[in-house]
Protein backbone atom coordinates (compact mmCIF):
# COMPACT_ATOMS: atom_id res chain seq x y z
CA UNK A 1 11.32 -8.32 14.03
CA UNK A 2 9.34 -9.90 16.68
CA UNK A 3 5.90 -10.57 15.16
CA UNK A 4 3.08 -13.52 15.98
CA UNK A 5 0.12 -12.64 14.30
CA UNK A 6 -0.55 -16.87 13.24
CA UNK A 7 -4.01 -15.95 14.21
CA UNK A 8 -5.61 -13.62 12.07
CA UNK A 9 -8.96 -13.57 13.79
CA UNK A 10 -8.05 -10.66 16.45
CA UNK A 11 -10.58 -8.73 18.30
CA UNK A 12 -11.20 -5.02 16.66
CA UNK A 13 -9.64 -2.12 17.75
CA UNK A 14 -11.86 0.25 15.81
CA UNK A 15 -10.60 3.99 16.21
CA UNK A 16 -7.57 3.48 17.65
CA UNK A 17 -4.84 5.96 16.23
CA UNK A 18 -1.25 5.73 16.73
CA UNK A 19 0.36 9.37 16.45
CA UNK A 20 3.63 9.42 15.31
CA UNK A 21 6.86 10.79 16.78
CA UNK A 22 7.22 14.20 17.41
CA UNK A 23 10.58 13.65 15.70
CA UNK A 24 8.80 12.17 11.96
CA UNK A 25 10.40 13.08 9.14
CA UNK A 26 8.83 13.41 5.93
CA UNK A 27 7.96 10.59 4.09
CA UNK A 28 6.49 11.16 1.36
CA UNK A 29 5.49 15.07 0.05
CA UNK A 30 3.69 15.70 -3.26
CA UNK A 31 3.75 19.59 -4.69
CA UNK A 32 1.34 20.93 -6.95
CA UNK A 33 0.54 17.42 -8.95
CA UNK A 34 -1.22 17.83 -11.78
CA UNK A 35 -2.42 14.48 -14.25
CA UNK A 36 -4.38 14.79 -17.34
CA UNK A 37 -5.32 12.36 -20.13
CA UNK A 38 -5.95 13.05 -23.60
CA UNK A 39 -9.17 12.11 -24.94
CA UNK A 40 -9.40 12.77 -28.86
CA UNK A 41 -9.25 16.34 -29.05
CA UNK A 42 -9.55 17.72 -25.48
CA UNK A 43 -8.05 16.64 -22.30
CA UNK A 44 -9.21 15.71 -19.10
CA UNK A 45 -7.75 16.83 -15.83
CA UNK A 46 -7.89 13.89 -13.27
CA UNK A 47 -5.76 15.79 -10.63
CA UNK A 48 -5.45 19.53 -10.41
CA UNK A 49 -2.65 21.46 -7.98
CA UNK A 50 -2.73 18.76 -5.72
CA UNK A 51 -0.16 19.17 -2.28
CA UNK A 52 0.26 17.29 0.91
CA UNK A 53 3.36 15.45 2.96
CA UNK A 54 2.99 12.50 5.17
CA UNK A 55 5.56 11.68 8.11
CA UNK A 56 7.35 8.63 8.89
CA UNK A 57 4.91 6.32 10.70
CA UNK A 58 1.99 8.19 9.67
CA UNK A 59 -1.29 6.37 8.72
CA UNK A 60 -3.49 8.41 5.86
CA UNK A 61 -6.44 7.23 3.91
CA UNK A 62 -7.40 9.11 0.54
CA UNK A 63 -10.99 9.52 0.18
CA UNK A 64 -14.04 10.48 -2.07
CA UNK A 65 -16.08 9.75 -4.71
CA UNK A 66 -15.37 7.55 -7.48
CA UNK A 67 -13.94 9.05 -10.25
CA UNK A 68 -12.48 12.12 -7.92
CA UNK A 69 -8.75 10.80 -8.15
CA UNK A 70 -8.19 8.68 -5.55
CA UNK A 71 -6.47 5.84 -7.33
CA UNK A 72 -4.79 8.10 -9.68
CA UNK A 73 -3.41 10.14 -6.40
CA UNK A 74 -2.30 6.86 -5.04
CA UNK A 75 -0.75 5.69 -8.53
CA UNK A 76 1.34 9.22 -8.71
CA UNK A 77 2.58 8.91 -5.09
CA UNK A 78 4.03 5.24 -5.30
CA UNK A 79 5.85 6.08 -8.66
CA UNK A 80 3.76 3.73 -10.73
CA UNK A 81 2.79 6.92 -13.06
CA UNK A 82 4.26 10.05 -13.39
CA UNK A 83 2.73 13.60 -13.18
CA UNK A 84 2.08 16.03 -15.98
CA UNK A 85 3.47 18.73 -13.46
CA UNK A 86 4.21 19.21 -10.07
CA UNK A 87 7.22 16.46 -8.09
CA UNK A 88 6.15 13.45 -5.95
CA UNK A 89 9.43 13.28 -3.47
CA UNK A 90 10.20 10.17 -0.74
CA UNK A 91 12.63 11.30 2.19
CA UNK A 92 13.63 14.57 0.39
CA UNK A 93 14.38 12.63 -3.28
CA UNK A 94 12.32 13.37 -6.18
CA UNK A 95 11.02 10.56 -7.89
CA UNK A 96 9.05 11.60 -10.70
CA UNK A 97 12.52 12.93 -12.60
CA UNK A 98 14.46 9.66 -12.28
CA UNK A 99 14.40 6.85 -15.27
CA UNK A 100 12.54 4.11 -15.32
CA UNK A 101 15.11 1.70 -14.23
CA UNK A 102 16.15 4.03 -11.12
CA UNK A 103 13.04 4.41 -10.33
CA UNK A 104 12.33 0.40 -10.31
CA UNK A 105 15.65 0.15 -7.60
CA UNK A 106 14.30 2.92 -5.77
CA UNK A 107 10.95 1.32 -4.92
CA UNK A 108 12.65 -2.06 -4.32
CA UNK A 109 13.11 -2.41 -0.36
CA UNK A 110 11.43 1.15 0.15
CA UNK A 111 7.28 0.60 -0.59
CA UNK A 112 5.55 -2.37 -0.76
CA UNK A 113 1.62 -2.70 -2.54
CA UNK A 114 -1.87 -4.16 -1.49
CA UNK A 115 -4.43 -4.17 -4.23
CA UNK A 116 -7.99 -4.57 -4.09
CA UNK A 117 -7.26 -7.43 -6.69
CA UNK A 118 -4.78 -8.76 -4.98
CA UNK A 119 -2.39 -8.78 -8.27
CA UNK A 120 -0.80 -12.19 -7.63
CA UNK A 121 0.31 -14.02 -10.36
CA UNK A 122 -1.50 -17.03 -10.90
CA UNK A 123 0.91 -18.90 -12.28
CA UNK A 124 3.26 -18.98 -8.78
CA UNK A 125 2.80 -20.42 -5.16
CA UNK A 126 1.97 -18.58 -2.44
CA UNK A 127 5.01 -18.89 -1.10
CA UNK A 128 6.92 -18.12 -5.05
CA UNK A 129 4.75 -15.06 -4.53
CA UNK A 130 6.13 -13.89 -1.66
CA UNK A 131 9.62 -14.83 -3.23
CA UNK A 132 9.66 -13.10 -6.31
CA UNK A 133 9.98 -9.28 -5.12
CA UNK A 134 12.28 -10.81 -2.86
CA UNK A 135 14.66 -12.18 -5.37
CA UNK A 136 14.66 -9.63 -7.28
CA UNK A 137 15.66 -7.07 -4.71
CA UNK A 138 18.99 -9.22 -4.37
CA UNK A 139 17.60 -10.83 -0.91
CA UNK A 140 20.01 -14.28 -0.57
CA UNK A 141 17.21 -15.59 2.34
CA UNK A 142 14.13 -15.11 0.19
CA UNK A 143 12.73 -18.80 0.75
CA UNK A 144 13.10 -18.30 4.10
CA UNK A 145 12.45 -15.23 4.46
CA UNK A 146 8.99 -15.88 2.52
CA UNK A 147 7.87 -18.61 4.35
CA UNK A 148 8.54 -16.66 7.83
CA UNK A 149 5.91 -13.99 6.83
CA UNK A 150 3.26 -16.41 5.51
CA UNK A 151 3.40 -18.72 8.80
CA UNK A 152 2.69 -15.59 10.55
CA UNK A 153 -0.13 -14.45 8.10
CA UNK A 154 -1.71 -17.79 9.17
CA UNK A 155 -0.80 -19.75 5.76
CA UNK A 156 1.95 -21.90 6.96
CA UNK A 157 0.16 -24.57 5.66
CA UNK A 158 -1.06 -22.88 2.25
CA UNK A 159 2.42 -22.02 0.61
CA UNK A 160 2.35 -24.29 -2.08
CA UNK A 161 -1.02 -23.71 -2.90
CA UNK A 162 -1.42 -21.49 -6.08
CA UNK A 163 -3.86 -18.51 -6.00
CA UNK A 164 -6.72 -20.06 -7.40
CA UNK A 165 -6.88 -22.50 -4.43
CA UNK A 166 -6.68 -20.03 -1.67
CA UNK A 167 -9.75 -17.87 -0.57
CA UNK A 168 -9.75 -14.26 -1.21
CA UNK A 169 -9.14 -13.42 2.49
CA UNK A 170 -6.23 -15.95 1.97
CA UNK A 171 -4.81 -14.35 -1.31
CA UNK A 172 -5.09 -10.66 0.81
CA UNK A 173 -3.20 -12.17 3.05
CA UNK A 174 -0.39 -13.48 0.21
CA UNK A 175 -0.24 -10.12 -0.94
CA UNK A 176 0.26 -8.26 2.56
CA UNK A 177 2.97 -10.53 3.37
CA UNK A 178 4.59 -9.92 0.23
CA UNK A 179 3.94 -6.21 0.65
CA UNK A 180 5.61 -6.33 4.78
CA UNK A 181 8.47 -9.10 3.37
CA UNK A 182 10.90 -6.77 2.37
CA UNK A 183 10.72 -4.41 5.27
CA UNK A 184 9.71 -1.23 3.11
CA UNK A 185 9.50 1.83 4.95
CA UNK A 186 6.14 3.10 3.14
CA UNK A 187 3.38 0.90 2.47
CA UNK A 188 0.20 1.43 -0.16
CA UNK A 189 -3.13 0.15 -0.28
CA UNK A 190 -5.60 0.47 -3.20
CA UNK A 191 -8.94 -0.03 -1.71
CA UNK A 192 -7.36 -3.67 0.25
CA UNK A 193 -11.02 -4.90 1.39
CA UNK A 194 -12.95 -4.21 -1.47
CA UNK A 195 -13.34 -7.40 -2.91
CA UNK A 196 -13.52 -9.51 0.32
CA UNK A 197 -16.80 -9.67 2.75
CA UNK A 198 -17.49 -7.38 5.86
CA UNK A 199 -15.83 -9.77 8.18
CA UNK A 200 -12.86 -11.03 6.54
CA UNK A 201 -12.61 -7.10 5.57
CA UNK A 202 -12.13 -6.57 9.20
CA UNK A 203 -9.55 -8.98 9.80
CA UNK A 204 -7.32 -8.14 6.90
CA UNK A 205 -7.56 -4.01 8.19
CA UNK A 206 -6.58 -5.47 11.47
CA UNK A 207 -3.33 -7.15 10.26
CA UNK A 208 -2.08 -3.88 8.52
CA UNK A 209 -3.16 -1.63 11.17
CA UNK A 210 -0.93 -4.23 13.58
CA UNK A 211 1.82 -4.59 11.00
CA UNK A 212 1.83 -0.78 10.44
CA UNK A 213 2.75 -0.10 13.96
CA UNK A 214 5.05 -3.44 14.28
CA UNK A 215 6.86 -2.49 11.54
CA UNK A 216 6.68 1.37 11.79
CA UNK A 217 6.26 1.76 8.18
CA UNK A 218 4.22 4.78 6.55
CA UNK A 219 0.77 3.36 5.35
CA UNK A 220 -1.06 5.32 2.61
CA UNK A 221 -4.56 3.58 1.85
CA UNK A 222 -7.16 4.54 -0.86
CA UNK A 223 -10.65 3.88 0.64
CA UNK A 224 -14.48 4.54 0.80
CA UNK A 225 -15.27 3.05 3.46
CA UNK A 226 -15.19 6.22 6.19
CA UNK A 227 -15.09 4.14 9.78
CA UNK A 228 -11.76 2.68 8.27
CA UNK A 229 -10.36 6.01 7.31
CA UNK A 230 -11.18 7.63 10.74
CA UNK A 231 -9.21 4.96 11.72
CA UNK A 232 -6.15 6.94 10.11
CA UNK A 233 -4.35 9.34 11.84
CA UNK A 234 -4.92 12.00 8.80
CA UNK A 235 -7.47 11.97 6.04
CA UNK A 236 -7.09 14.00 3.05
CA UNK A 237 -10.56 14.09 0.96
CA UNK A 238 -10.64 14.50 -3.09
CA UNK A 239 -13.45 15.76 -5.42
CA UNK A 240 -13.27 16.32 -9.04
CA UNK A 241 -9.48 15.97 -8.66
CA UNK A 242 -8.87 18.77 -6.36
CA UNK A 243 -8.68 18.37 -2.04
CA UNK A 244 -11.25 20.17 -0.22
């Protein structure tokens, strides 16, 4: 890995799309999904015969209106919920079937997670942060390893600082590199800028969009903001839990 990106503040490179190879395989493919919720005596469909793939390398944003399934689509495609019906597969396995616990190995070295609220726990360092998916995945360099992707998210001199004492740019920036540390091959995003300003927005979309193609991983980003999703190389729009 041959990556230098110790200053954030990079110039834009709004609409730029990388296609991917000819050759992709299928990352991730979702069939028919279908999620409802019970609520007293009825139930509410959230997503409804929901189908799409996305090849290795590919860049997609989910959009639409709140409340149309966006996050829930997101949820059901990184194995953090499971469908009422339909099969959620990554590189030809079917997730959604496996136990809990194979499940939790699966996603350990294959996805990694940005959050709109960062999710870091508050408790931990930076750089014990960073460490802690790390660790847990077996990795015997994770100090190093840790502090190698937060000097090159610009925090080389943050890593003992705990969340509360970084900016929210600078916690984004935490959770990226924890997201990139463990070289997954498919990367998602929950809305990543939403709770940062315009420009600091901008400069955290530039670092994925760079690591994306550095690291040739699969990014899958949940999103209302439409310049950033054009930015994609495939958009795939939701309303009232359906894609139109």
């Amino acid at each position: 890995m041959n990556l230098d990106i110790s200053n954030p503040s990079v110039a834009p490179v709004a609409n730029i799309q990388v296609a991917p190879s000819a050759n992709a395989q299928v990352a991730i493919a979702a069939d028919k999904l279908k999620r409802t919720v019970s609520l007293g005596d009825r139930s509410l469909t959230i997503l409804d015969d929901v189908s799409m793939t996305v090849n290795d390398g590919e860049t997609m944003a989910i959009v639409g209106a709140s409340g149309s399934g966006k996050t829930t689509l997101l949820g059901l495609l990184a194995g953090l919920d499971r469908p009422n019906a339909g099969t959620v597969s990554w590189h030809g396995e079917v997730i959604n079937t496996l136990s809990e616990d194979a499940l939790a190995k699966k996603r350990q070295g294959t996805v990694g997670f940005v959050f709109q609220s960062f999710q870091l726990l508050p408790a931990l360092t930076a750089l014990e942060n960073v460490m802690l998916p790390l660790e847990l995945a077996g990795n015997v360099d994770a100090q190093s390893r840790a502090k190698e992707w937060l000097t090159r998210m610009g925090l080389g001199d943050r890593i003992d600082h705990q969340p509360r004492q970084l900016s929210g740019g600078e916690q984004q920036r935490v959770a990226i590199a924890r997201a990139f540390a463990a070289s997954p091959s498919i990367v998602f995003a929950d809305e990543p800028t939403g709770n940062l300003d315009t420009d600091t927005g901008n400069e955290i979309i530039e670092l994925m969009f760079k690591l994306n193609r550095d690291e040739q991983t699969t990014l899958i980003l949940v999103t209302h903001d439409l310049d950033l999703a054009a930015r994609c190389n495939r958009q795939i729009r939701l309303a009232r839990g359906k894609v139109i």
